[in-house]
PDB file of N, CA and C in Angstrom:
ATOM      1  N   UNK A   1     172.607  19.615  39.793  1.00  0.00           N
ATOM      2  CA  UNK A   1     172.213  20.778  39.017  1.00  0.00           C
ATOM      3  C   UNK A   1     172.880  20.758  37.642  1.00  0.00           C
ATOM      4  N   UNK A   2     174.518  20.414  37.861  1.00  0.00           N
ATOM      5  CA  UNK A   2     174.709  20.464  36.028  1.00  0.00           C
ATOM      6  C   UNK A   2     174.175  19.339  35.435  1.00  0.00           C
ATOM      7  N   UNK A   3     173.895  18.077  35.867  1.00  0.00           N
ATOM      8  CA  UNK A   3     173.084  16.855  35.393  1.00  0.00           C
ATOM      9  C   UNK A   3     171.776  17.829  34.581  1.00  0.00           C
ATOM     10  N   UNK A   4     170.992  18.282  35.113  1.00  0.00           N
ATOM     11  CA  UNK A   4     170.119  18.934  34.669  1.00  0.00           C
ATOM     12  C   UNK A   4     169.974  19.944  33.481  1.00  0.00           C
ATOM     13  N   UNK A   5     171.344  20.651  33.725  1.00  0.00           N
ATOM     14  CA  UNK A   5     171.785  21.422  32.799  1.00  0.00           C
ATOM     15  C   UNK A   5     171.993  20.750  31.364  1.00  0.00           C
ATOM     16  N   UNK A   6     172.935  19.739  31.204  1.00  0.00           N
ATOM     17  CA  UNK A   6     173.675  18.756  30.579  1.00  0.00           C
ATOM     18  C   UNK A   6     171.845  17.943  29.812  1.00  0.00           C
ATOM     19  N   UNK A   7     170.922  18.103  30.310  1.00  0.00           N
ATOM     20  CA  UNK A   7     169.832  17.489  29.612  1.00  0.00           C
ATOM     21  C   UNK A   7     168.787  18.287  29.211  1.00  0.00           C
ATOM     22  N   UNK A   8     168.808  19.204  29.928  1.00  0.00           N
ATOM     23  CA  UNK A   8     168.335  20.619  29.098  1.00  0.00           C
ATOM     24  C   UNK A   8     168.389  20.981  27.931  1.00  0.00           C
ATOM     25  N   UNK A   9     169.762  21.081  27.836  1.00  0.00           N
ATOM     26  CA  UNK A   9     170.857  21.458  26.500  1.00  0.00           C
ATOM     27  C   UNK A   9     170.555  20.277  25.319  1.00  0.00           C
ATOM     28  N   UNK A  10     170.142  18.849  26.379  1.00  0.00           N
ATOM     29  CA  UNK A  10     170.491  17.947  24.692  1.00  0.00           C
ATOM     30  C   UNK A  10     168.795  18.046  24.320  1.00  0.00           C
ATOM     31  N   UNK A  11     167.856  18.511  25.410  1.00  0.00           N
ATOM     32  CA  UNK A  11     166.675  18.470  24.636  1.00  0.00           C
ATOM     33  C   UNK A  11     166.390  19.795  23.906  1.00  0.00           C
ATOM     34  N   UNK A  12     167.218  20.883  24.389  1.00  0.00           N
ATOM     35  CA  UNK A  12     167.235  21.968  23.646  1.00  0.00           C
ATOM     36  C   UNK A  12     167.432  21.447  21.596  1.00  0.00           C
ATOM     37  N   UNK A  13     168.893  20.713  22.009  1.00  0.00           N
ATOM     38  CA  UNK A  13     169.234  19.910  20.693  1.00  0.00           C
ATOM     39  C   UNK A  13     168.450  19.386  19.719  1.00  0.00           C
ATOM     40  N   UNK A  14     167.539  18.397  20.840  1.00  0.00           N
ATOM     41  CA  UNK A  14     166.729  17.472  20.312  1.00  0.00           C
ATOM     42  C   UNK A  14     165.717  18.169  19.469  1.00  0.00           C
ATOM     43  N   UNK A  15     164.949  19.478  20.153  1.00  0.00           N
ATOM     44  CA  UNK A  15     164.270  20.134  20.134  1.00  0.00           C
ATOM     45  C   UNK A  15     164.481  20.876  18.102  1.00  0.00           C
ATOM     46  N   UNK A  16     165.756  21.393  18.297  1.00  0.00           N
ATOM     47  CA  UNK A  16     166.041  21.951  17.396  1.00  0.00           C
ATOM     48  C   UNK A  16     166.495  20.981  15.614  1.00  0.00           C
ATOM     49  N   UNK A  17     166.900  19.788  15.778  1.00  0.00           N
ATOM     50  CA  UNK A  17     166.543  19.233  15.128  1.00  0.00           C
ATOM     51  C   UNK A  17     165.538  19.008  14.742  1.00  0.00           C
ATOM     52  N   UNK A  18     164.492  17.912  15.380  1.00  0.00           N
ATOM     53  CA  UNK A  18     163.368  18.401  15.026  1.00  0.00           C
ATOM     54  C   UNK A  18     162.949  19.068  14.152  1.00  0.00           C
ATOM     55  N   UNK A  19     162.594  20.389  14.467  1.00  0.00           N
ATOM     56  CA  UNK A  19     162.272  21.471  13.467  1.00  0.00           C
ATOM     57  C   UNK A  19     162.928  21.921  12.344  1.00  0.00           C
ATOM     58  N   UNK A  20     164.788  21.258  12.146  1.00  0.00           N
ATOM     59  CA  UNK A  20     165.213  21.404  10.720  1.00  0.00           C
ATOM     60  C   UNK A  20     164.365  20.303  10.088  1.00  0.00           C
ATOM     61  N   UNK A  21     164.453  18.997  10.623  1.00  0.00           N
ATOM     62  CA  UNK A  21     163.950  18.025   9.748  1.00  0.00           C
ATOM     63  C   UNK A  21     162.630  18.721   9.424  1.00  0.00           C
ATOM     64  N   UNK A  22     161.417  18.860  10.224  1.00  0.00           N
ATOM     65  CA  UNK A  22     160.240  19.176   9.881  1.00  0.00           C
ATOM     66  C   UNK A  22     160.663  20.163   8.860  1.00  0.00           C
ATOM     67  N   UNK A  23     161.241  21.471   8.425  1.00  0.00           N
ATOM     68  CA  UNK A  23     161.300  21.923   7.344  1.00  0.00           C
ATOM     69  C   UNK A  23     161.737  21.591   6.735  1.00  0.00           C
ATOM     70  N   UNK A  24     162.494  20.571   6.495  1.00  0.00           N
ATOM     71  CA  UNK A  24     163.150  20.111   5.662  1.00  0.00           C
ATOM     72  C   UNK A  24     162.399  19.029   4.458  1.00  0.00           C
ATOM     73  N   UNK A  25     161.311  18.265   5.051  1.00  0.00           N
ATOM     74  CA  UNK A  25     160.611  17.632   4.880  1.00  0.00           C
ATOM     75  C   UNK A  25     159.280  17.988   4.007  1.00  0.00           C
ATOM     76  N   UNK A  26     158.892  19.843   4.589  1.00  0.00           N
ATOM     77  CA  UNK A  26     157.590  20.073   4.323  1.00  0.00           C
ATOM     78  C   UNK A  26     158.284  20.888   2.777  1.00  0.00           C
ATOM     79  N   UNK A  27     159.542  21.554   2.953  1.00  0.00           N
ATOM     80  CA  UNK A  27     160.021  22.175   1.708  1.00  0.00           C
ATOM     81  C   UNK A  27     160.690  20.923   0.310  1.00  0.00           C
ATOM     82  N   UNK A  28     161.777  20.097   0.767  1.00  0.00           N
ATOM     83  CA  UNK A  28     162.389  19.402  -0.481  1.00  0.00           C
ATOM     84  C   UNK A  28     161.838  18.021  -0.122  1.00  0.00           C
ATOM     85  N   UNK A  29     161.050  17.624   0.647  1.00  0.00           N
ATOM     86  CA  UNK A  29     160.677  15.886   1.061  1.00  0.00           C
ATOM     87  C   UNK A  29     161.866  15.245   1.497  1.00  0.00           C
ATOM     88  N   UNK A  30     163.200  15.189   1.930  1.00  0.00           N
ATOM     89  CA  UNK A  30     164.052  14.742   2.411  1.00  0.00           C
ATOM     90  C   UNK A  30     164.460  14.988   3.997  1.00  0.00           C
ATOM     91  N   UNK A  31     165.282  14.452   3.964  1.00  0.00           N
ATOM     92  CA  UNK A  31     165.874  14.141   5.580  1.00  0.00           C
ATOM     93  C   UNK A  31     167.655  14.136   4.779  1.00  0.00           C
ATOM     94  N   UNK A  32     168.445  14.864   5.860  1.00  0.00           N
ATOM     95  CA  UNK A  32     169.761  14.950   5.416  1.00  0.00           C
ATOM     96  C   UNK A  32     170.354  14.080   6.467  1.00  0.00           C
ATOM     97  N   UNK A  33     171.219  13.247   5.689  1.00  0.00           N
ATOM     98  CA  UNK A  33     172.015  12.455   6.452  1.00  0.00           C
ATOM     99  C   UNK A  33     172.691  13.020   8.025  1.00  0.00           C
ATOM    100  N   UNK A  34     172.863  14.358   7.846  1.00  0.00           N
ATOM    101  CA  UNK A  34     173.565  15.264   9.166  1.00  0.00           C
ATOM    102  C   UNK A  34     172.478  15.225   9.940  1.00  0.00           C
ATOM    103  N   UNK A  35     171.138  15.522   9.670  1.00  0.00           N
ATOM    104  CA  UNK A  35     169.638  15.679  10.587  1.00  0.00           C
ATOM    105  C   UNK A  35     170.032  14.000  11.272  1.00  0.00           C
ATOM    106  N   UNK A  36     170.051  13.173  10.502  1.00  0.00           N
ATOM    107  CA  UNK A  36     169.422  11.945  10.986  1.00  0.00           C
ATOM    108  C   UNK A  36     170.636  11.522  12.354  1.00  0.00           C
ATOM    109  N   UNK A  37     171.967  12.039  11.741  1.00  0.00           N
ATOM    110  CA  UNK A  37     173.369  11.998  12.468  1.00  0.00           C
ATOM    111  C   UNK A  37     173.114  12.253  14.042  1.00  0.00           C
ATOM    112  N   UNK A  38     172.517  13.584  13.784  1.00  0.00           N
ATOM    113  CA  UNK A  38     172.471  14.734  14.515  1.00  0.00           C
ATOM    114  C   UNK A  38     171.079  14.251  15.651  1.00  0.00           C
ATOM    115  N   UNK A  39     170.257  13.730  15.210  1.00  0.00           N
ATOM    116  CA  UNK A  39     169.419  12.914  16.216  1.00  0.00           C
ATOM    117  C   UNK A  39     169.449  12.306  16.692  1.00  0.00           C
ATOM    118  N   UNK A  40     170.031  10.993  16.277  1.00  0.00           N
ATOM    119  CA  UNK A  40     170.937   9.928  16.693  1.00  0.00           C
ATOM    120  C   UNK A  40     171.367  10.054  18.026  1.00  0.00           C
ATOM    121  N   UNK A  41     172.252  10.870  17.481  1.00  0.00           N
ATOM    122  CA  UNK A  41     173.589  11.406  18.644  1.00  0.00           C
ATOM    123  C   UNK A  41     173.099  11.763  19.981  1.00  0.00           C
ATOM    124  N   UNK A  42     171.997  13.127  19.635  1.00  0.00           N
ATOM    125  CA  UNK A  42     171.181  13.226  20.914  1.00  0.00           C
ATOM    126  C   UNK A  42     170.373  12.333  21.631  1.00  0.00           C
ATOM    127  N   UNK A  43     169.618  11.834  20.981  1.00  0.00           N
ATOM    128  CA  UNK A  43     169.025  10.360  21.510  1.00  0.00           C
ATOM    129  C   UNK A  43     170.090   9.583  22.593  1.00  0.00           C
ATOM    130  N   UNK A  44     170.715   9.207  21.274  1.00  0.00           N
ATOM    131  CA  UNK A  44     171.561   8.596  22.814  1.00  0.00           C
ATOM    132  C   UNK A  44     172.240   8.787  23.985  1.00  0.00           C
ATOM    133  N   UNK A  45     172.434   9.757  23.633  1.00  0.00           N
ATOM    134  CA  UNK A  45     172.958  10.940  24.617  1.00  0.00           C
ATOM    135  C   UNK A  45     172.046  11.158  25.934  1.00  0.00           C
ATOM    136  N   UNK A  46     171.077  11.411  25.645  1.00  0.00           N
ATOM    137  CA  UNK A  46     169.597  11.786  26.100  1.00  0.00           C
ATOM    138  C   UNK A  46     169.619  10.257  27.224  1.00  0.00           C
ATOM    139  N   UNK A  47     169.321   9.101  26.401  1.00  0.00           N
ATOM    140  CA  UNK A  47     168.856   8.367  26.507  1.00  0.00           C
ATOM    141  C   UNK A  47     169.333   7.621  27.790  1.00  0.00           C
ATOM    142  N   UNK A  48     170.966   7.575  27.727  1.00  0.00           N
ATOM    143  CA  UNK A  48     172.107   7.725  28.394  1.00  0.00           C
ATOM    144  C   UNK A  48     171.719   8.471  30.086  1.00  0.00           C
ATOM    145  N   UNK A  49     171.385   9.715  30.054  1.00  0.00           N
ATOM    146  CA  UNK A  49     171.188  10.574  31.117  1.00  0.00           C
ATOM    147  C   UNK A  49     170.285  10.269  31.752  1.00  0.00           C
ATOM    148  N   UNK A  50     169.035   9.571  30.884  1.00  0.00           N
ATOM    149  CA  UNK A  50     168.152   9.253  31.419  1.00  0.00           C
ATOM    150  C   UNK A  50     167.858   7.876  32.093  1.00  0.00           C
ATOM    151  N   UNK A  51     168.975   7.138  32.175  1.00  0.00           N
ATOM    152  CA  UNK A  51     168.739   5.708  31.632  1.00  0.00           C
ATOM    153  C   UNK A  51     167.672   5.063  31.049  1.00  0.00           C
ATOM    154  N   UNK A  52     167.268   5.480  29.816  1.00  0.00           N
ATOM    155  CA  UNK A  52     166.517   4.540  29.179  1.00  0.00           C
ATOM    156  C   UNK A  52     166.739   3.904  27.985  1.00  0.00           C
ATOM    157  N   UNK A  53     166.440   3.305  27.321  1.00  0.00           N
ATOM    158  CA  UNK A  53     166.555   2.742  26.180  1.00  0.00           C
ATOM    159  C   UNK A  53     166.216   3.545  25.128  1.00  0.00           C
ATOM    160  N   UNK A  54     167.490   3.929  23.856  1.00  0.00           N
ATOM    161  CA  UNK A  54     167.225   4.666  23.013  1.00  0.00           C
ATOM    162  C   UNK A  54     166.240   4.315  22.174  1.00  0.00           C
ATOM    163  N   UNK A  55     165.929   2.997  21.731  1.00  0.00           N
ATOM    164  CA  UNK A  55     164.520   2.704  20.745  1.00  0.00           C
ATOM    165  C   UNK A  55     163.260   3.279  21.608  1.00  0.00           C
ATOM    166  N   UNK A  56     162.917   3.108  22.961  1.00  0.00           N
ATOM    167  CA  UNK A  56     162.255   3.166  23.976  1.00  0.00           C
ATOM    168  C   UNK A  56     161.982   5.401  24.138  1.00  0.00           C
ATOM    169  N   UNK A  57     162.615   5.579  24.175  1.00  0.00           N
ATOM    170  CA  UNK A  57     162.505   7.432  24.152  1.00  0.00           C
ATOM    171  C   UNK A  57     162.032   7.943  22.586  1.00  0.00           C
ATOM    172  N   UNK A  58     162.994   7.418  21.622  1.00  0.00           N
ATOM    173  CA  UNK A  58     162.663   7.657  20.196  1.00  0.00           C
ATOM    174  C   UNK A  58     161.395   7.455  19.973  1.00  0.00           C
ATOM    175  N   UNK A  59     160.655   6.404  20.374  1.00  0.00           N
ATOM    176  CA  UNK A  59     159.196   6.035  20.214  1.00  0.00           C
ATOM    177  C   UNK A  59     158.184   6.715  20.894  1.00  0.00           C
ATOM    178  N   UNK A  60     158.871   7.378  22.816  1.00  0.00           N
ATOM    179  CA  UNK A  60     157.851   7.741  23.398  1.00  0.00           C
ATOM    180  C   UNK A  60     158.165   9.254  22.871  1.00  0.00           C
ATOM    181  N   UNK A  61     159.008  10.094  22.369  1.00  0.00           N
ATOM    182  CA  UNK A  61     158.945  10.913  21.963  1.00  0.00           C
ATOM    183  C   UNK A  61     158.008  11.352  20.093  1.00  0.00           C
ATOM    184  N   UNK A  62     158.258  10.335  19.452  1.00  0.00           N
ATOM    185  CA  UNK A  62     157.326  10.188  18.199  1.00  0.00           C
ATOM    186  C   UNK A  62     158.639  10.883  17.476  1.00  0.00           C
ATOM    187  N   UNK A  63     159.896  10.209  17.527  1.00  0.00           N
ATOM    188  CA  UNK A  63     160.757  10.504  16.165  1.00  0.00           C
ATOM    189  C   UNK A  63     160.936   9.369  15.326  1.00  0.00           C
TER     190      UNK A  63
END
């Protein structure tokens, strides 16, 4: 159950990035080094819990 919890939370993360970048993108055309940090991090994180391959999720997710 906290396994579950613990991946909830990073897609909550994931989730919420996301949507800075997307505004971030549609307002000044950039990506901030912290967004890209900050995805990263979850990804692997994510990726980790899930055992899969972080290039492999990044792609099936479309980041």
């Amino acid at each position: 159950m906290n396994e579950n919890k613990e991946i909830e939370n990073l897609l909550i993360r994931l989730s919420g990035v996301s949507r800075d970048i997307t505004k971030s993108v549609n307002f000044s055309g950039n990506i901030t080094k912290k967004q890209i940090k900050e995805r990263e991090t979850v990804i692997k994180k994510l990726s980790q819990k899930l055992n899969l391959d972080p290039e492999y999720l990044t792609e099936k997710l479309n980041l």
